[in-house]
Protein backbone atom coordinates (compact mmCIF):
# COMPACT_ATOMS: atom_id res chain seq x y z
CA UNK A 1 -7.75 -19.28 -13.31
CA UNK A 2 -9.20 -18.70 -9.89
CA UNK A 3 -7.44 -20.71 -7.46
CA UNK A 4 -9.95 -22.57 -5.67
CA UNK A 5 -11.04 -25.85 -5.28
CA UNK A 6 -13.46 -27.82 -7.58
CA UNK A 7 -15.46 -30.05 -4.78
CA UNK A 8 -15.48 -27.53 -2.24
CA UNK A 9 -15.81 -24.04 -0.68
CA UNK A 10 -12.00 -23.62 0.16
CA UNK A 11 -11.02 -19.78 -1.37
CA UNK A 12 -7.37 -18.32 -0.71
CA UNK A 13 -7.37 -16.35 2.78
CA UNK A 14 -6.50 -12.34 2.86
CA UNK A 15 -4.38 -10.50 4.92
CA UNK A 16 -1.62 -8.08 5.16
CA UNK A 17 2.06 -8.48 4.30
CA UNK A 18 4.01 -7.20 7.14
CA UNK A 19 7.59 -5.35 6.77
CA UNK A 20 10.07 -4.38 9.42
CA UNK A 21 9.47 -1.40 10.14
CA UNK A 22 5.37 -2.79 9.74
CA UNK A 23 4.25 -1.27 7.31
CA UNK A 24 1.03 -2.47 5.83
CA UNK A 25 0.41 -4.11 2.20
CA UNK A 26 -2.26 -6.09 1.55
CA UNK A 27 -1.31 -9.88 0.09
CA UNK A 28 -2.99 -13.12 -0.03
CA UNK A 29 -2.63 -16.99 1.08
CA UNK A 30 -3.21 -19.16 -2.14
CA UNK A 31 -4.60 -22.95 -1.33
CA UNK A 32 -2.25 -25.65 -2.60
CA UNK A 33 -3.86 -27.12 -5.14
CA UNK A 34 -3.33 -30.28 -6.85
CA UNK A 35 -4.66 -32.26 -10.02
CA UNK A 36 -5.32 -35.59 -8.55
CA UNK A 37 -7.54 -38.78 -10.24
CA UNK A 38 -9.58 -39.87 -7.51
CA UNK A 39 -12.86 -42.31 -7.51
CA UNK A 40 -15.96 -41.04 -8.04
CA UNK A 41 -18.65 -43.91 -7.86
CA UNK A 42 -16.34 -46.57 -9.01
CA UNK A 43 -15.35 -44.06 -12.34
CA UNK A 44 -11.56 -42.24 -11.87
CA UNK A 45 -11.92 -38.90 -12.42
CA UNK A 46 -9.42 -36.02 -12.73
CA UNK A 47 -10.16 -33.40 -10.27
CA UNK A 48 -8.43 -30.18 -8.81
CA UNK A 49 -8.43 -30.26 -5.02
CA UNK A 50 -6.43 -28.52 -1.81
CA UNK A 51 -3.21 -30.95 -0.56
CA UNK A 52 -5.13 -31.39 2.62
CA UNK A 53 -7.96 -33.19 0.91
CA UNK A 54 -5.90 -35.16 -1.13
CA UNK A 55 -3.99 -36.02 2.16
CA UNK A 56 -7.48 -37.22 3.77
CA UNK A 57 -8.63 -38.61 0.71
CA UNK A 58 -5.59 -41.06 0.64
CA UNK A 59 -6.01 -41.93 4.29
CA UNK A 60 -9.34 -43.31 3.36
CA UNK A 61 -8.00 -45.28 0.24
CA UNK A 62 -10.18 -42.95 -2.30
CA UNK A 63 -7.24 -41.57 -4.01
C-alpha cells in the first residue's frame, strides 16, 4: 500500500540515512497517516489522511 494520502498530494520525502563515520544510505520519511471519519457534505466518510490534516481539520470542527 503506497503510503500517501487520499485527498491530497502529500508523498513520503527522500533522503539519506547518515552514520557516524557519514557514510551514505539512502532511506525515506513516511507521512503519518491516519484513518479518520470526517464530513464530507453533511455524509461521514472514512478517509486516510496525514496527522497534520487531521490536526487542522479538527481545529475547524470538520473532524
Amino acid at each position: 500500500m503506497a503510503n500517501n494520502t487520499q485527498n491530497t498530494t502529500r508523498k513520503p520525502l527522500f533522503g539519506n540515512k547518515r552514520s557516524h563515520s557519514l557514510r551514505a544510505t539512502r532511506r525515506r520519511w513516511n507521512i503519518n497517516t491516519q484513518n479518520a471519519t470526517i464530513m464530507v457534505d453533511g455524509k461521514p466518510t472514512k478517509v486516510r489522511i496525514s496527522a497534520r490534516e487531521l490536526k487542522a481539520l479538527k481545529a475547524q470542527g470538520r473532524a
